[in-house]
PDB file of N, CA and C in Angstrom:
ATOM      1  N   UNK A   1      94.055  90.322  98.490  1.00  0.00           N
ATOM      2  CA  UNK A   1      95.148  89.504  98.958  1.00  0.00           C
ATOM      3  C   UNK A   1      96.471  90.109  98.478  1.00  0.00           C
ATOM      4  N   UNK A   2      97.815  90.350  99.365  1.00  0.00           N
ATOM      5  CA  UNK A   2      98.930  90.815  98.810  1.00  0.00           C
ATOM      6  C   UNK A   2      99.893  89.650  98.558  1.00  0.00           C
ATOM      7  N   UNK A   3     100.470  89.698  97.509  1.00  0.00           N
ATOM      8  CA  UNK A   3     100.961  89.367  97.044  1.00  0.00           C
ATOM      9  C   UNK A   3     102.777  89.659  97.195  1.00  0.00           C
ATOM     10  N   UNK A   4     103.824  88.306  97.877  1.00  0.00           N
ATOM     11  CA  UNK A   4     105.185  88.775  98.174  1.00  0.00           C
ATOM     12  C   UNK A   4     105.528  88.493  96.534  1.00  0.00           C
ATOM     13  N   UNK A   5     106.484  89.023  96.083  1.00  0.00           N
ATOM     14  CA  UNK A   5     107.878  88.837  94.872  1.00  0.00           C
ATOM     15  C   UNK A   5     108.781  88.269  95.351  1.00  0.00           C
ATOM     16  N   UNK A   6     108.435  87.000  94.789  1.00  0.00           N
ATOM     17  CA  UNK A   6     110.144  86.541  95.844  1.00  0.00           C
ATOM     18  C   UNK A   6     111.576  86.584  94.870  1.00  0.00           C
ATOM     19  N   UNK A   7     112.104  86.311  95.150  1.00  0.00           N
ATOM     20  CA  UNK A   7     113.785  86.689  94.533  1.00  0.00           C
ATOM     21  C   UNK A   7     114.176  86.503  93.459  1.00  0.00           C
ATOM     22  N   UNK A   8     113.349  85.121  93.092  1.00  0.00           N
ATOM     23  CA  UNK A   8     113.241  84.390  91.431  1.00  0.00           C
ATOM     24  C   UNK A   8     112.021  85.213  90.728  1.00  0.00           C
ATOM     25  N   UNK A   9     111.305  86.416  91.420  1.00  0.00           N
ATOM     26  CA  UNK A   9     110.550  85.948  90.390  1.00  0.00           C
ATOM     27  C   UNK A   9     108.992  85.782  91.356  1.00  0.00           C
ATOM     28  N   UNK A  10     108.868  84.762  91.607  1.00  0.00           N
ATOM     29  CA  UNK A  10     107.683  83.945  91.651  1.00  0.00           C
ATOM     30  C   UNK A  10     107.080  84.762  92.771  1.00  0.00           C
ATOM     31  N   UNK A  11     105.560  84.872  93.028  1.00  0.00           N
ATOM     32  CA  UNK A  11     104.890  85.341  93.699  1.00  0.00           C
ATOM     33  C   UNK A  11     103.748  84.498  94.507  1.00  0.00           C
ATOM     34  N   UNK A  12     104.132  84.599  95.640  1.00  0.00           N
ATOM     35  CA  UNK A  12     103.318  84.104  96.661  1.00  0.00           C
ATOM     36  C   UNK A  12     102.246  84.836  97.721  1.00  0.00           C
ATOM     37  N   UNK A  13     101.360  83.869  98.246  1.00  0.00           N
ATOM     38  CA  UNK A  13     100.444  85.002  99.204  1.00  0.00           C
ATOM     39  C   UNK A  13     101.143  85.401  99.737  1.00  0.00           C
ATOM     40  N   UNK A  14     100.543  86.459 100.834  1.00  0.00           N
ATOM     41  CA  UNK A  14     101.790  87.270 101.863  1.00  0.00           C
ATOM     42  C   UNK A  14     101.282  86.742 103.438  1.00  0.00           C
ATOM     43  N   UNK A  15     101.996  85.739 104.147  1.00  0.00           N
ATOM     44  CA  UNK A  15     101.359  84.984 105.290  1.00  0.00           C
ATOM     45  C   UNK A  15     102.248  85.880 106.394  1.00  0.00           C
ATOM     46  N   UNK A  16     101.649  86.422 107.350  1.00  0.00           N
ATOM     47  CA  UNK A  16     102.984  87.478 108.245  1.00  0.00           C
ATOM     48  C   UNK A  16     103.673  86.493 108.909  1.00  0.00           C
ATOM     49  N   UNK A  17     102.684  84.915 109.621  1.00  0.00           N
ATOM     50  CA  UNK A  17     103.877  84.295 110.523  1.00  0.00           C
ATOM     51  C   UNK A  17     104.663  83.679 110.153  1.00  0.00           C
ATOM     52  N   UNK A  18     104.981  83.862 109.008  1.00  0.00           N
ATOM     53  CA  UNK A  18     106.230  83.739 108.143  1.00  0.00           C
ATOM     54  C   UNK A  18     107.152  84.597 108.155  1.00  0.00           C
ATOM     55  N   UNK A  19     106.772  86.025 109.200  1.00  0.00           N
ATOM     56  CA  UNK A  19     107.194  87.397 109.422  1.00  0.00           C
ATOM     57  C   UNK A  19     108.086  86.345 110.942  1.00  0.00           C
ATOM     58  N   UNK A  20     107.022  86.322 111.515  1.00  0.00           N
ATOM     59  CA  UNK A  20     107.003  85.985 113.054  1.00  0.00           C
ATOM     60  C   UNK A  20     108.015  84.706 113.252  1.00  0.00           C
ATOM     61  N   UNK A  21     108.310  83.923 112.552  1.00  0.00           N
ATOM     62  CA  UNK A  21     108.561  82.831 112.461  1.00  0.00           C
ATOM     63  C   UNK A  21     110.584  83.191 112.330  1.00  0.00           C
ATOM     64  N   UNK A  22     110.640  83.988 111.398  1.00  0.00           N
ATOM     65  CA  UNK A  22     111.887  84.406 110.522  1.00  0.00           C
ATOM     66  C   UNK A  22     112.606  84.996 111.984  1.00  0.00           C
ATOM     67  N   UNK A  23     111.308  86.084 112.460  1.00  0.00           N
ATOM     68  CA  UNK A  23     112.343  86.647 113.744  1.00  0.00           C
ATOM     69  C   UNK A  23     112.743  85.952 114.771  1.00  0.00           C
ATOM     70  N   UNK A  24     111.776  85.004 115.060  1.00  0.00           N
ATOM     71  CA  UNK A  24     112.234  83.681 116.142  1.00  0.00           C
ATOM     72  C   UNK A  24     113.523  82.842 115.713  1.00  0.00           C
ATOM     73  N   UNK A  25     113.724  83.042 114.201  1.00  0.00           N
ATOM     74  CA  UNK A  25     115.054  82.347 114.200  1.00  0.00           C
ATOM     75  C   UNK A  25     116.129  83.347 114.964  1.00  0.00           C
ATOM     76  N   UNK A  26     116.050  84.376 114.576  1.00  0.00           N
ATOM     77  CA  UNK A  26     117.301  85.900 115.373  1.00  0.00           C
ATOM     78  C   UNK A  26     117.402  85.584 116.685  1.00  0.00           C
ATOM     79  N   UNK A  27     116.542  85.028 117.484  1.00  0.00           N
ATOM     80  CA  UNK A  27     116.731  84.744 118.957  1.00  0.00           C
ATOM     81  C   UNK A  27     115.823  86.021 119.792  1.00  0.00           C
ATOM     82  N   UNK A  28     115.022  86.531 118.727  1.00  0.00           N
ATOM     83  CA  UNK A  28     113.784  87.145 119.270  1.00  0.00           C
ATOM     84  C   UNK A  28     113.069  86.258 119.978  1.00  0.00           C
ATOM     85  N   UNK A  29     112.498  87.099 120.965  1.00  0.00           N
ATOM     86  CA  UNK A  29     111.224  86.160 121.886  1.00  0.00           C
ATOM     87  C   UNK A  29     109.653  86.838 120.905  1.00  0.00           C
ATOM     88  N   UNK A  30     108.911  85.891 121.310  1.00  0.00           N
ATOM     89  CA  UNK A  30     107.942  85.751 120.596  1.00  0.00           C
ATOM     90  C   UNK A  30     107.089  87.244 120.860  1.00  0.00           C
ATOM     91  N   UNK A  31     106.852  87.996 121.416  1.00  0.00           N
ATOM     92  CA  UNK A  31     106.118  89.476 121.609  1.00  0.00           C
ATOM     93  C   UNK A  31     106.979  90.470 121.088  1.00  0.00           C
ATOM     94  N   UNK A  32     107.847  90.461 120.776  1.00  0.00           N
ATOM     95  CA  UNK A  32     108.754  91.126 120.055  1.00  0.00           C
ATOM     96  C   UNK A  32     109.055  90.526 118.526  1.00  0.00           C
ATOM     97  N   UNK A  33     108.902  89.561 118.241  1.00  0.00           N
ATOM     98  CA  UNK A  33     108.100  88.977 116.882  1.00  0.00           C
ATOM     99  C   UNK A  33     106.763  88.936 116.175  1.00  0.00           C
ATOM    100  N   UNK A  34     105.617  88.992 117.285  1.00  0.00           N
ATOM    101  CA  UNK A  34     104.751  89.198 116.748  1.00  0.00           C
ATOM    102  C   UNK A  34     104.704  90.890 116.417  1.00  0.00           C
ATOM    103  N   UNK A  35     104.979  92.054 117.367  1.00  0.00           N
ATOM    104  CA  UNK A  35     105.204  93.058 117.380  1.00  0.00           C
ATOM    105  C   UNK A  35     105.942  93.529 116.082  1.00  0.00           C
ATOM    106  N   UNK A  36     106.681  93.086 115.354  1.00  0.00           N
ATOM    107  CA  UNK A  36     107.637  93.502 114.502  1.00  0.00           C
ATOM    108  C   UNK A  36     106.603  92.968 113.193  1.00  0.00           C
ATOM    109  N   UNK A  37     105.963  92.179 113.527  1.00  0.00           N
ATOM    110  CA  UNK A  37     105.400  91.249 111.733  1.00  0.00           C
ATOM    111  C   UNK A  37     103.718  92.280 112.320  1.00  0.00           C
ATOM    112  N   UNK A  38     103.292  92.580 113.450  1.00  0.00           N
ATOM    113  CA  UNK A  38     102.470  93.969 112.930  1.00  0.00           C
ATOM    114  C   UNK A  38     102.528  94.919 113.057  1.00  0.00           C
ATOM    115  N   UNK A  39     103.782  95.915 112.518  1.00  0.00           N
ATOM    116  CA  UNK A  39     104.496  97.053 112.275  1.00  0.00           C
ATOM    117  C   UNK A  39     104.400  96.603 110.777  1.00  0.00           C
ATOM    118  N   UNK A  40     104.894  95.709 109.798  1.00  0.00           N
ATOM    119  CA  UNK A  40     105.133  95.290 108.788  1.00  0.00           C
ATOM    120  C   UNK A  40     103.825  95.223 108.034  1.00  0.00           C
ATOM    121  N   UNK A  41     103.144  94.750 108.745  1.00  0.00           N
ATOM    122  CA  UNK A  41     101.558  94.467 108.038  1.00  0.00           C
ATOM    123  C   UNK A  41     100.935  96.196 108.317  1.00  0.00           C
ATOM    124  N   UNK A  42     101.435  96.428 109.015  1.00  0.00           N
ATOM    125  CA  UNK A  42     100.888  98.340 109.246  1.00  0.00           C
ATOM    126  C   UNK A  42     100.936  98.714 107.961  1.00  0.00           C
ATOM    127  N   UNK A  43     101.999  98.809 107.851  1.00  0.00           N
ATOM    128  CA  UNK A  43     102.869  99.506 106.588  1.00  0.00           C
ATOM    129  C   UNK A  43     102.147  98.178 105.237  1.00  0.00           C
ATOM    130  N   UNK A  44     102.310  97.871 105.203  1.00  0.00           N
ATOM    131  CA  UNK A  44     101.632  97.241 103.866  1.00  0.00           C
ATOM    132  C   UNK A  44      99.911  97.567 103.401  1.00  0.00           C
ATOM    133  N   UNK A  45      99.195  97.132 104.755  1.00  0.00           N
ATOM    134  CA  UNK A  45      97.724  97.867 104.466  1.00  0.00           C
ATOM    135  C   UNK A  45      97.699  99.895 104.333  1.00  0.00           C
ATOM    136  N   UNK A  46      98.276  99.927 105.384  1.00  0.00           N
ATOM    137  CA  UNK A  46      98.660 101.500 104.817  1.00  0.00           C
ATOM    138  C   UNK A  46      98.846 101.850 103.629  1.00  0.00           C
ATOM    139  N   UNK A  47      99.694 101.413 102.981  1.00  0.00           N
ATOM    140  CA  UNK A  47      99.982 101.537 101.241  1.00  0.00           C
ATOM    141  C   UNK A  47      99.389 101.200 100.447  1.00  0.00           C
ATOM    142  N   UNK A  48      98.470 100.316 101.317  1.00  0.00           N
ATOM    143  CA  UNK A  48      96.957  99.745 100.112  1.00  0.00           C
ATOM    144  C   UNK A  48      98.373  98.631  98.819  1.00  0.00           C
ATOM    145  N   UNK A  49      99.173  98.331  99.637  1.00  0.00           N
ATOM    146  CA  UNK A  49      99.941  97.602  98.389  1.00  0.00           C
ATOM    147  C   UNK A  49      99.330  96.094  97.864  1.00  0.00           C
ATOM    148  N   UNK A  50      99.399  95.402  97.085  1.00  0.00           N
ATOM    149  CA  UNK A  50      98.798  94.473  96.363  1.00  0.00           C
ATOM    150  C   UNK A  50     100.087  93.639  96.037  1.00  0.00           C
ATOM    151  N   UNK A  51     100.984  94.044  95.984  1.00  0.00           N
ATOM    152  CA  UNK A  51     102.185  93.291  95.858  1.00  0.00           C
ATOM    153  C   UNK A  51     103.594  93.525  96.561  1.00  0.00           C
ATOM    154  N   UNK A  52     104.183  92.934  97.006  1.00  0.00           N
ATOM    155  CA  UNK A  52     105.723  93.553  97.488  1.00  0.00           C
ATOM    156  C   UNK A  52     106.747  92.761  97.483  1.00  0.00           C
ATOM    157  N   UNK A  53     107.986  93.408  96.854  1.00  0.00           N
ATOM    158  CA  UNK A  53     108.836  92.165  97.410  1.00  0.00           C
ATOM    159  C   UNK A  53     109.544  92.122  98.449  1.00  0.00           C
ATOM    160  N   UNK A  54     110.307  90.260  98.072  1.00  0.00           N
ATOM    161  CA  UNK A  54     110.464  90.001  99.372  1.00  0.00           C
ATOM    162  C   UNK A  54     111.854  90.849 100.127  1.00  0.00           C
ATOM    163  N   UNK A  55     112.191  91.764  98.942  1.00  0.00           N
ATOM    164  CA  UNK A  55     113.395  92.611  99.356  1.00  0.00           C
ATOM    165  C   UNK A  55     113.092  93.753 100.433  1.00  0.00           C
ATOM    166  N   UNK A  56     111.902  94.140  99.988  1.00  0.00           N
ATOM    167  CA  UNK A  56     111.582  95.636 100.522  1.00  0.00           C
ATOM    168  C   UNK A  56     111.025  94.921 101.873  1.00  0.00           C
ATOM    169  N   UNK A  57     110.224  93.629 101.953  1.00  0.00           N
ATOM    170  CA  UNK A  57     109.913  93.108 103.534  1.00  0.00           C
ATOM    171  C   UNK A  57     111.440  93.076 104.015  1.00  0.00           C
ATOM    172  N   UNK A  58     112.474  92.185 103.667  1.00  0.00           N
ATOM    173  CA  UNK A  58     113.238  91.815 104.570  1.00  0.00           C
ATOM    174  C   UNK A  58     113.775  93.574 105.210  1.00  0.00           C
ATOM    175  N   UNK A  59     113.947  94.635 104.001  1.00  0.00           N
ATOM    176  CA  UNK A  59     114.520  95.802 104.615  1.00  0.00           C
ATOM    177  C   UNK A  59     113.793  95.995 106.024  1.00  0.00           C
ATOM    178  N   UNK A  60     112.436  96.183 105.757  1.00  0.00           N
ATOM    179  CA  UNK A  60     111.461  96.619 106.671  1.00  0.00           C
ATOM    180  C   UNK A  60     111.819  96.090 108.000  1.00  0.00           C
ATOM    181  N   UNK A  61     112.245  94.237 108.203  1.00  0.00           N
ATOM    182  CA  UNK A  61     112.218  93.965 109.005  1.00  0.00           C
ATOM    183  C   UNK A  61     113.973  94.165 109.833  1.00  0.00           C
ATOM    184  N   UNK A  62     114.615  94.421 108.803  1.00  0.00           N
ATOM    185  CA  UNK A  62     116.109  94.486 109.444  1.00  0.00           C
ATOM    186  C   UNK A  62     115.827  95.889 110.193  1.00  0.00           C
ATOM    187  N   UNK A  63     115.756  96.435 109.779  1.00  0.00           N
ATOM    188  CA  UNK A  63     115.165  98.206 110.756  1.00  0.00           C
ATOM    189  C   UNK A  63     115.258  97.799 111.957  1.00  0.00           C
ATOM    190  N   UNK A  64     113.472  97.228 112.146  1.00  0.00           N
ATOM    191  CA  UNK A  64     112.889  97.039 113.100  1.00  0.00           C
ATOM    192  C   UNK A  64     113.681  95.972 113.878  1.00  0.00           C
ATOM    193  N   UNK A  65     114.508  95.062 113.262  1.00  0.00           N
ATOM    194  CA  UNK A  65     115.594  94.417 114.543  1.00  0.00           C
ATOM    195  C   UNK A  65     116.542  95.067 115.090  1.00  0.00           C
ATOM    196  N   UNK A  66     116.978  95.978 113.885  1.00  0.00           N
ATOM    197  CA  UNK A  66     118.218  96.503 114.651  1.00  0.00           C
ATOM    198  C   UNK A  66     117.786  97.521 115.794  1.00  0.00           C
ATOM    199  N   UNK A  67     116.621  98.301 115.686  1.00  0.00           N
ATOM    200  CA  UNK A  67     116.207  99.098 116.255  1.00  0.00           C
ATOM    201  C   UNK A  67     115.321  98.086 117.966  1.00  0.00           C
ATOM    202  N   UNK A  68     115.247  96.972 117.425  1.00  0.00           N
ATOM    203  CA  UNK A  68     114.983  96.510 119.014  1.00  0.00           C
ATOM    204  C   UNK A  68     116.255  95.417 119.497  1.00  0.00           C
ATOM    205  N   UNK A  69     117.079  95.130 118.772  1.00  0.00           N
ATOM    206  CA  UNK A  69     118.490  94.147 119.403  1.00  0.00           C
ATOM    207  C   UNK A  69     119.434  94.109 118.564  1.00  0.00           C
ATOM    208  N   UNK A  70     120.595  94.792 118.425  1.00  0.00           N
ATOM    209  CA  UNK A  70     121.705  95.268 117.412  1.00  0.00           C
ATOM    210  C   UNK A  70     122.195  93.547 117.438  1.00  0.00           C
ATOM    211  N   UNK A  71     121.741  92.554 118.266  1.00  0.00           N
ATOM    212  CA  UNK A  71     122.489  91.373 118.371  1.00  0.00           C
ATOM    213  C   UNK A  71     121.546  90.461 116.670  1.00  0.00           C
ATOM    214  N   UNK A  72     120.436  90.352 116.990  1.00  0.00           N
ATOM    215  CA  UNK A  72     119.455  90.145 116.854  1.00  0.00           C
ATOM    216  C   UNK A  72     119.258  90.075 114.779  1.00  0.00           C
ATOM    217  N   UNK A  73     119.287  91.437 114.445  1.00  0.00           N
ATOM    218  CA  UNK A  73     119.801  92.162 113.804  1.00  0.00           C
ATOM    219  C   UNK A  73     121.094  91.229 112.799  1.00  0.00           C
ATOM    220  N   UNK A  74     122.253  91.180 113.261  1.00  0.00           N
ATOM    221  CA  UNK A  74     123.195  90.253 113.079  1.00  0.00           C
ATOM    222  C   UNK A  74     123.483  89.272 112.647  1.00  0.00           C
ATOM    223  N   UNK A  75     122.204  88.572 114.202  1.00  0.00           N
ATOM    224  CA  UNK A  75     121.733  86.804 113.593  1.00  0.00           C
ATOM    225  C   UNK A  75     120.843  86.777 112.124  1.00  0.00           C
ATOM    226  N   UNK A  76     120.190  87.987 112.256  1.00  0.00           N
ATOM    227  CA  UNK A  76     119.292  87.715 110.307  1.00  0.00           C
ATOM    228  C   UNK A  76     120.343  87.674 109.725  1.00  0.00           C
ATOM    229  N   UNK A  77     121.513  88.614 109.804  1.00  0.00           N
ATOM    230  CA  UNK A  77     122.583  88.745 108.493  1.00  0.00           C
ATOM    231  C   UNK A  77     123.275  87.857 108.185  1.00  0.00           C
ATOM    232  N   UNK A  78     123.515  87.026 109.088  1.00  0.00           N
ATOM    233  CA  UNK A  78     124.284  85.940 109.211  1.00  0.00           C
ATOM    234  C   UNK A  78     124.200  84.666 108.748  1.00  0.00           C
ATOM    235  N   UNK A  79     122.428  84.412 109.058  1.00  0.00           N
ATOM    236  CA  UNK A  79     121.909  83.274 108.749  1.00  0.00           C
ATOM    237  C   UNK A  79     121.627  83.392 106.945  1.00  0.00           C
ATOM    238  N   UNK A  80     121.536  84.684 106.243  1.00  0.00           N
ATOM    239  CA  UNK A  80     121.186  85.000 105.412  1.00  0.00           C
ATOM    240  C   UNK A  80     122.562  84.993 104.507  1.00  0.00           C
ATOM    241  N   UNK A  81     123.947  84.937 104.734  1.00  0.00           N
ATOM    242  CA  UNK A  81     124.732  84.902 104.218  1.00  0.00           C
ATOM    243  C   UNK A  81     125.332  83.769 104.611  1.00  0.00           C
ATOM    244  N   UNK A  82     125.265  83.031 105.213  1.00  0.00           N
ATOM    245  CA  UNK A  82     126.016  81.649 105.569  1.00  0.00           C
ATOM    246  C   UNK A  82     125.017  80.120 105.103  1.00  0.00           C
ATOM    247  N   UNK A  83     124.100  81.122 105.681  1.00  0.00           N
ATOM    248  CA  UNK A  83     122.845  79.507 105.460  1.00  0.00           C
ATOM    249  C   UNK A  83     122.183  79.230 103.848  1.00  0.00           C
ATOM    250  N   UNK A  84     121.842  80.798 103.680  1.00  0.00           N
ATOM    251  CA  UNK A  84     120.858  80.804 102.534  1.00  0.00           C
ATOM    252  C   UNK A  84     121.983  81.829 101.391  1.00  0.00           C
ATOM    253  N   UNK A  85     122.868  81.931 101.880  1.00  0.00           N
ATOM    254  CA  UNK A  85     123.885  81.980 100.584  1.00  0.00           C
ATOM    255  C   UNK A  85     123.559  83.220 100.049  1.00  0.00           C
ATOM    256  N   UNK A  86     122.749  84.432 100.391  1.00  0.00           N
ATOM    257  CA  UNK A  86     122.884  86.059 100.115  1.00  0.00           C
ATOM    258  C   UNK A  86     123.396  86.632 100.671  1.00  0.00           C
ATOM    259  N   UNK A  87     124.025  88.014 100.254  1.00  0.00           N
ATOM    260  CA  UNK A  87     124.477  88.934 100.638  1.00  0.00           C
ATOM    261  C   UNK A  87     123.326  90.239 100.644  1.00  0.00           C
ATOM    262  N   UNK A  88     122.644  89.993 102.174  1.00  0.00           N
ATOM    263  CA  UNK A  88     120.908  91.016 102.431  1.00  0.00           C
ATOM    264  C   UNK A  88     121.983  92.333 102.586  1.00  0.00           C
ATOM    265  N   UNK A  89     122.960  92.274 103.164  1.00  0.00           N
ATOM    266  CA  UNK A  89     123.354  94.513 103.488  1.00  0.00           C
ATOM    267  C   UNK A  89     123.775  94.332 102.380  1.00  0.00           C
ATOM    268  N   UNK A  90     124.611  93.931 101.378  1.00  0.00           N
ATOM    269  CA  UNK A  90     125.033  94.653  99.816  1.00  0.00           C
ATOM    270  C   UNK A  90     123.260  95.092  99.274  1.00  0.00           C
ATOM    271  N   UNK A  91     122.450  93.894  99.242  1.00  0.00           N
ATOM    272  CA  UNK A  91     121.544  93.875  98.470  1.00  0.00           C
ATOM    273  C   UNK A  91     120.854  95.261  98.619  1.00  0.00           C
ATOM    274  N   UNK A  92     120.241  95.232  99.978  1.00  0.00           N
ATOM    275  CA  UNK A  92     119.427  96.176 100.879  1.00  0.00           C
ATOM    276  C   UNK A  92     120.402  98.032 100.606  1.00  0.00           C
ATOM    277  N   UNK A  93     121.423  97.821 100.012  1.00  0.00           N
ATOM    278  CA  UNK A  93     121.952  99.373 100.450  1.00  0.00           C
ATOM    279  C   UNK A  93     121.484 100.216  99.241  1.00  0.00           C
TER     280      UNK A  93
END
C-alpha cells in the first residue's frame, strides 16, 4: 500500500480518485481526469514507491494539466492559493 505525506506531516493511503476528483475541480472532463490520475499511478508503481508526498503528486499533476489545458492548469493554482490558502508555484519551483 503507498502511502501520501501530506503537508503536516501525516500520512495517508494513496486513493487516485482523489487524483480524479481534484482535476474535475480545474474544469477537466472526466477522461481527461481519469487519464491524468493513471499517468500518476504509472509513475508511482514504476518507482516501486511506498510513500510520496503530497508535494511531488500535486507537481506531477500540474505538468500533466498544463500540458493538456494551460486554462485548466490555472484553475488548480488558483483554487490552491485563494481557497486553500498555498502558494503550489513558489512551493513546486
Amino acid at each position: 500500500m503507498v502511502k501520501v505525506v501530506k503537508r503536516d506531516g501525516r500520512e495517508e493511503e494513496f486513493i487516485p480518485e482523489k487524483i480524479v476528483v481534484s482535476v474535475l475541480k480545474t474544469g477537466a472532463p472526466v477522461d481527461i481526469a481519469r487519464k491524468i490520475c493513471k499517468v500518476i499511478e504509472g509513475r508511482i508503481y514504476e518507482k516501486d514507491l511506498e510513500k510520496i508526498d503530497a508535494k511531488e503528486l500535486t507537481k506531477w499533476i500540474l505538468e500533466l494539466l498544463k500540458k493538456y489545458n494551460e486554462e485548466w492548469y490555472r484553475a488548480w493554482i488558483v483554487f490552491d492559493k485563494y481557497i486553500k490558502r498555498r502558494e503550489t508555484e513558489k512551493e513546486l519551483s
